[in-house]
C-alpha atoms as a PDB file:
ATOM      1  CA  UNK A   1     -20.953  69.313 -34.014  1.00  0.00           C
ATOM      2  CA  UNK A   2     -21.210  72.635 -35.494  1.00  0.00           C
ATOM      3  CA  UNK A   3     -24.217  72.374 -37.542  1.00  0.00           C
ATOM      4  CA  UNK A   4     -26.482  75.279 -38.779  1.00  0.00           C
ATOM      5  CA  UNK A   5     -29.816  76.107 -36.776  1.00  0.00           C
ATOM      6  CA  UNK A   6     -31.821  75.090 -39.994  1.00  0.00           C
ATOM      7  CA  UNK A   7     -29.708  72.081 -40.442  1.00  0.00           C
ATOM      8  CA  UNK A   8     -33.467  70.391 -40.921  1.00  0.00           C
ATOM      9  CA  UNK A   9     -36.036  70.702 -43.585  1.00  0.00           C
ATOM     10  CA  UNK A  10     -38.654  72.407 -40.879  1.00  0.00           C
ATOM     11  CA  UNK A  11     -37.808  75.365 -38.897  1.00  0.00           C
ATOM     12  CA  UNK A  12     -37.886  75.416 -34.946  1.00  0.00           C
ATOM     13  CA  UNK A  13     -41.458  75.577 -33.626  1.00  0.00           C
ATOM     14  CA  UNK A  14     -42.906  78.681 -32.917  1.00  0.00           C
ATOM     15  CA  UNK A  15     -40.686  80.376 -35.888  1.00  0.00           C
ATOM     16  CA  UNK A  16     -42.400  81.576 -39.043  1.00  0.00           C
ATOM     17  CA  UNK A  17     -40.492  82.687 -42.133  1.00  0.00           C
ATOM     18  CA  UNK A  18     -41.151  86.491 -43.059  1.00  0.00           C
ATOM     19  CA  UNK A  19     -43.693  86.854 -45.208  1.00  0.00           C
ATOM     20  CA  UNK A  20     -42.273  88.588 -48.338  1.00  0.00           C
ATOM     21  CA  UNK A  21     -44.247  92.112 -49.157  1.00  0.00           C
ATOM     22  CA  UNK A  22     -45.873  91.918 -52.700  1.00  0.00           C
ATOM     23  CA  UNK A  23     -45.617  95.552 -54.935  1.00  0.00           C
ATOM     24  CA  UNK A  24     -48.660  96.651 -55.468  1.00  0.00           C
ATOM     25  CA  UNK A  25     -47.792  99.558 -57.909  1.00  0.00           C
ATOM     26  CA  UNK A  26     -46.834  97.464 -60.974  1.00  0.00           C
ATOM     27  CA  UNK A  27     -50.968  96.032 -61.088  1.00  0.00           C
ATOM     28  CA  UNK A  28     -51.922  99.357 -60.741  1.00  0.00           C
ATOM     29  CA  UNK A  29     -49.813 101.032 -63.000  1.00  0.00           C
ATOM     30  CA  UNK A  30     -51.130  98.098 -65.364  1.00  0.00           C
ATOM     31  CA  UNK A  31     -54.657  98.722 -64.532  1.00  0.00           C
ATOM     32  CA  UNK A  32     -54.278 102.413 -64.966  1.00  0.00           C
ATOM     33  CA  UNK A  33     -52.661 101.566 -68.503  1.00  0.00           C
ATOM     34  CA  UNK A  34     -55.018  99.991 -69.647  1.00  0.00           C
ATOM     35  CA  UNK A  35     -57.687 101.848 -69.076  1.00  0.00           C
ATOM     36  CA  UNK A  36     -55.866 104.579 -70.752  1.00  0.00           C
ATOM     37  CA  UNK A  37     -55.511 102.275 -73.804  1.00  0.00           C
ATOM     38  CA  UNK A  38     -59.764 101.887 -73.317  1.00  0.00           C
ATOM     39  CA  UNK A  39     -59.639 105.931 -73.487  1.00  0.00           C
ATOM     40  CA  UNK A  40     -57.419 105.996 -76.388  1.00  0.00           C
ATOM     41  CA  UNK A  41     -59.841 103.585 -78.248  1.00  0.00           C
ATOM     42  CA  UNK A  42     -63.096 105.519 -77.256  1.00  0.00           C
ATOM     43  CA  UNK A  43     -61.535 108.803 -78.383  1.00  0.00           C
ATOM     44  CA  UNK A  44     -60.494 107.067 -81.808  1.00  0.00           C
ATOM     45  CA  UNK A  45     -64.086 106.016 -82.487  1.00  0.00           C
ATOM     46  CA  UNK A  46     -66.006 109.044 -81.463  1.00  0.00           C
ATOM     47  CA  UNK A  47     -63.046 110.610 -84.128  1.00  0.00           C
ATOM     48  CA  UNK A  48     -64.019 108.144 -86.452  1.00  0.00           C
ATOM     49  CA  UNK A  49     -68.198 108.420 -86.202  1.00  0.00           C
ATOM     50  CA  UNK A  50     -67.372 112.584 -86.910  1.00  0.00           C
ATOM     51  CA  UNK A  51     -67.872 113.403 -90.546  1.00  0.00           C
ATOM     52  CA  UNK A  52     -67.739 117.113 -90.523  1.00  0.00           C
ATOM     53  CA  UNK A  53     -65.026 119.818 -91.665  1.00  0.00           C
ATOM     54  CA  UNK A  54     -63.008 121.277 -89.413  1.00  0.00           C
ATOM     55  CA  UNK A  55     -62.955 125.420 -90.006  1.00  0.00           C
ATOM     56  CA  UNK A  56     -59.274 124.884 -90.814  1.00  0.00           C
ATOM     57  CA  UNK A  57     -57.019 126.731 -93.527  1.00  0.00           C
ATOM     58  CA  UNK A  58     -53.436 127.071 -93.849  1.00  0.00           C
ATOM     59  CA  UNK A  59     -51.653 129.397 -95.856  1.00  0.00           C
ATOM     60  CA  UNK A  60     -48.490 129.551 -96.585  1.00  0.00           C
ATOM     61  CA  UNK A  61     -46.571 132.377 -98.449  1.00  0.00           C
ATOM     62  CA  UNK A  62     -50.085 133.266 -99.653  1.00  0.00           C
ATOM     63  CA  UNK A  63     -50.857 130.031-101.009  1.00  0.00           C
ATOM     64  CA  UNK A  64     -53.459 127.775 -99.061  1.00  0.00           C
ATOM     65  CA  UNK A  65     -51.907 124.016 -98.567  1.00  0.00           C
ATOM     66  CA  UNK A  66     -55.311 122.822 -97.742  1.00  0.00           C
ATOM     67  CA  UNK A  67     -58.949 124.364 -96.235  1.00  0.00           C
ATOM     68  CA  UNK A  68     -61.348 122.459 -94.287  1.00  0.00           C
ATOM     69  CA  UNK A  69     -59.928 119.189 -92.570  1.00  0.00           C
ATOM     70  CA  UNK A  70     -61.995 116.431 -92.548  1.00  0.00           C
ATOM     71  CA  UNK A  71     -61.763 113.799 -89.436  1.00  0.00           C
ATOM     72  CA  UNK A  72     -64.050 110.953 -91.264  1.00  0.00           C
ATOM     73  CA  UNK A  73     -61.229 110.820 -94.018  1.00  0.00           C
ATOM     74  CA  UNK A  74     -58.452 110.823 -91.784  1.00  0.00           C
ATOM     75  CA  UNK A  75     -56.415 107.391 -91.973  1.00  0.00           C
ATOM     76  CA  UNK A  76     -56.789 104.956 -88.842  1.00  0.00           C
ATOM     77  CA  UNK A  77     -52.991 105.401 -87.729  1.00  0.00           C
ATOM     78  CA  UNK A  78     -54.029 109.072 -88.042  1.00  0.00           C
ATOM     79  CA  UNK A  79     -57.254 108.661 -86.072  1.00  0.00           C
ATOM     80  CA  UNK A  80     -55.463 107.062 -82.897  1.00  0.00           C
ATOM     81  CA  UNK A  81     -52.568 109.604 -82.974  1.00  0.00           C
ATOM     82  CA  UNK A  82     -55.255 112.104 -82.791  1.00  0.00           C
ATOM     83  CA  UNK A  83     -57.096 110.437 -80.031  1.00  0.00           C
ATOM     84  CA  UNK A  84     -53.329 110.141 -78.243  1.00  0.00           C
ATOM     85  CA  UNK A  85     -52.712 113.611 -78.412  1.00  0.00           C
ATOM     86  CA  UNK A  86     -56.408 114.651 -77.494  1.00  0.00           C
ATOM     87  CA  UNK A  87     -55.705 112.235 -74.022  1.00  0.00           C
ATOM     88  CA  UNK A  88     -52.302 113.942 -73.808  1.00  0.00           C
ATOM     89  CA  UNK A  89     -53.414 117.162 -73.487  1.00  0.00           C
ATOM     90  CA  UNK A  90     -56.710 116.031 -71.142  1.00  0.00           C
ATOM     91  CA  UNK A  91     -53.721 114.510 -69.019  1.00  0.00           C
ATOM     92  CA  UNK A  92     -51.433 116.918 -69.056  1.00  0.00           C
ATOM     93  CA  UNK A  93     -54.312 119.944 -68.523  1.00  0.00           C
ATOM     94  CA  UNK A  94     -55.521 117.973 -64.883  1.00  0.00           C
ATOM     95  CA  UNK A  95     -51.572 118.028 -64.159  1.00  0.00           C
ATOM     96  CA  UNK A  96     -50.729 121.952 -65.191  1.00  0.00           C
ATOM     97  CA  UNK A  97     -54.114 123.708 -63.868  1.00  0.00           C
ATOM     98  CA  UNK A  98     -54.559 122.510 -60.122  1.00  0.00           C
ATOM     99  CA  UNK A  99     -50.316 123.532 -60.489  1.00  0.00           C
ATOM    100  CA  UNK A 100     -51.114 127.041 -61.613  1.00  0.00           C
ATOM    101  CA  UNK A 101     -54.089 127.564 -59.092  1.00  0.00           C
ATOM    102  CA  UNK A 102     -51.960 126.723 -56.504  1.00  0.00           C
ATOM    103  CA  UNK A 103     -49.117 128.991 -57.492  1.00  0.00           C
ATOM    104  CA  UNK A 104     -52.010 131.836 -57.962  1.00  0.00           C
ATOM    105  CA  UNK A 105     -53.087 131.372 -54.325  1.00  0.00           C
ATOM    106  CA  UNK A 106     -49.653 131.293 -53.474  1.00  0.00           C
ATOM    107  CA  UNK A 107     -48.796 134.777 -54.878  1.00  0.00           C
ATOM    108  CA  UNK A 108     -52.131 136.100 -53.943  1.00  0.00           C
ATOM    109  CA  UNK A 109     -51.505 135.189 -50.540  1.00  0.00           C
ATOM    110  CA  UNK A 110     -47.615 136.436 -50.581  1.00  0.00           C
ATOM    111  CA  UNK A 111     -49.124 139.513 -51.630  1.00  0.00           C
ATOM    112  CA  UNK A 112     -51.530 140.223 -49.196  1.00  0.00           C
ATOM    113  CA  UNK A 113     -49.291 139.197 -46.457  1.00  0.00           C
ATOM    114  CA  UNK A 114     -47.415 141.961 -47.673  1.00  0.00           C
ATOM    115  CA  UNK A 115     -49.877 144.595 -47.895  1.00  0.00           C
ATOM    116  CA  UNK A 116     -51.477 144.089 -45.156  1.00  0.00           C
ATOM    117  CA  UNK A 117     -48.943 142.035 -42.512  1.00  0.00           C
ATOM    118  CA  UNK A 118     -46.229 144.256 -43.438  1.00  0.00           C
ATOM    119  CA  UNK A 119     -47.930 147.751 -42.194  1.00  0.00           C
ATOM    120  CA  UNK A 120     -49.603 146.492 -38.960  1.00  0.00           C
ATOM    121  CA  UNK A 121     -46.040 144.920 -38.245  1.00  0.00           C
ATOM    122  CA  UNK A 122     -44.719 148.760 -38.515  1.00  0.00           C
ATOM    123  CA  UNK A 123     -47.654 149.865 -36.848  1.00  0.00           C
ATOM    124  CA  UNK A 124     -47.327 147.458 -33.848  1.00  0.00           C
ATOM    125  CA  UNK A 125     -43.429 148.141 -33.661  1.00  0.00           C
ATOM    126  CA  UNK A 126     -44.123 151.809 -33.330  1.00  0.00           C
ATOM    127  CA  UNK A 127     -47.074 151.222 -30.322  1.00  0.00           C
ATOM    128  CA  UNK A 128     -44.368 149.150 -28.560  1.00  0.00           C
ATOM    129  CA  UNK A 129     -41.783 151.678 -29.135  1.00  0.00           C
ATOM    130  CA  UNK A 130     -44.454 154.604 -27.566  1.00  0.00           C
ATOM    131  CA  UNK A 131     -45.631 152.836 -24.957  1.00  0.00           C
ATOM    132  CA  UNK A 132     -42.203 151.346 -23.644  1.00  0.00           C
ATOM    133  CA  UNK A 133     -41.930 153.523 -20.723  1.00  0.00           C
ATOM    134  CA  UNK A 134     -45.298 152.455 -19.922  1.00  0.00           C
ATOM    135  CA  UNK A 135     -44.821 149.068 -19.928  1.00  0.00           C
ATOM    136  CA  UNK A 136     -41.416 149.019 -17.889  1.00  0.00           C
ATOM    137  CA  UNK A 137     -43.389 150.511 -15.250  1.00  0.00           C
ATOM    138  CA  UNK A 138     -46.079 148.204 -15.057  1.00  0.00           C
ATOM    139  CA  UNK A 139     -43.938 145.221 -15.077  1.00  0.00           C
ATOM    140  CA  UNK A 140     -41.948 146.992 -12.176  1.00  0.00           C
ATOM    141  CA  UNK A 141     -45.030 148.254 -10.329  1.00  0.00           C
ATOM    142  CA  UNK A 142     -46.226 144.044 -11.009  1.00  0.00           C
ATOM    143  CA  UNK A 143     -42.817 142.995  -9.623  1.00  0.00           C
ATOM    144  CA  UNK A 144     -43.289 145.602  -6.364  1.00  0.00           C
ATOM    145  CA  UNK A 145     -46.795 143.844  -6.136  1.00  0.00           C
ATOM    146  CA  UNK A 146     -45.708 140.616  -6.431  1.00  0.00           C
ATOM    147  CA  UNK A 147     -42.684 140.437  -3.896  1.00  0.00           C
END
């Protein structure tokens, strides 16, 4: 006699199961790697298809290790990690520089606010101070008006 409400296979009429909410980050996150991965390959041949010297020389201790770097004799692991690093920095440059305007405006702001908020503060707390007396006597004079 006690049986569950669903006892049945079918629900009571009128009833519908939630619907279960479907994630849509994962897809995009997949979507957005990818195309990252189409970056990374597009930026690996355009390294490849260079074949000029870099204006590079290292010295050290006064002896050069090598001068001039060529990117059409680089290796093909070498090629992709350069490509990486070349979309690492892209990435991380459209992260850091809207960050660092923002902070700019920030303190530019602050600082203005300062110089110029600051003194017309002072200057309005000193008018209120003068005129005081004046004011108490037109809000009495209002007051006498009024009642």
């Amino acid at each position: 006699m006690n049986e569950p409400a669903f006892a049945g296979a079918e629900a009571p009429t009128g009833v519908t199961p939630p619907r279960r909410r479907r994630r849509k980050w994962p897809g995009r996150l997949l979507i957005l790697l990818a195309i990252g991965l189409a970056l990374v390959a597009v930026l690996a041949l355009l390294v490849d298809a260079m074949h000029m010297s870099a204006p590079v020389h290292v010295v050290i201790d006064g002896e050069e290790v090598f001068s001039g770097l060529d990117m059409g004799q680089l290796a093909p692991a070498h090629k992709l990690v350069l490509a990486g690093l070349v979309m690492v920095a892209l990435l991380a440059a459209m992260v850091i520089v809207p960050i660092a305007l923002l902070l700019a405006l920030v303190a530019v702001l602050g600082v203005v606010l300062l110089i110029v908020g600051l003194p017309l503060a002072a200057v309005a707390f000193g008018l209120a101070l003068l005129l005081s007396p004046l004011i108490l006597l037109g809000w009495l004079l209002w007051k006498l008006i009024a009642s």
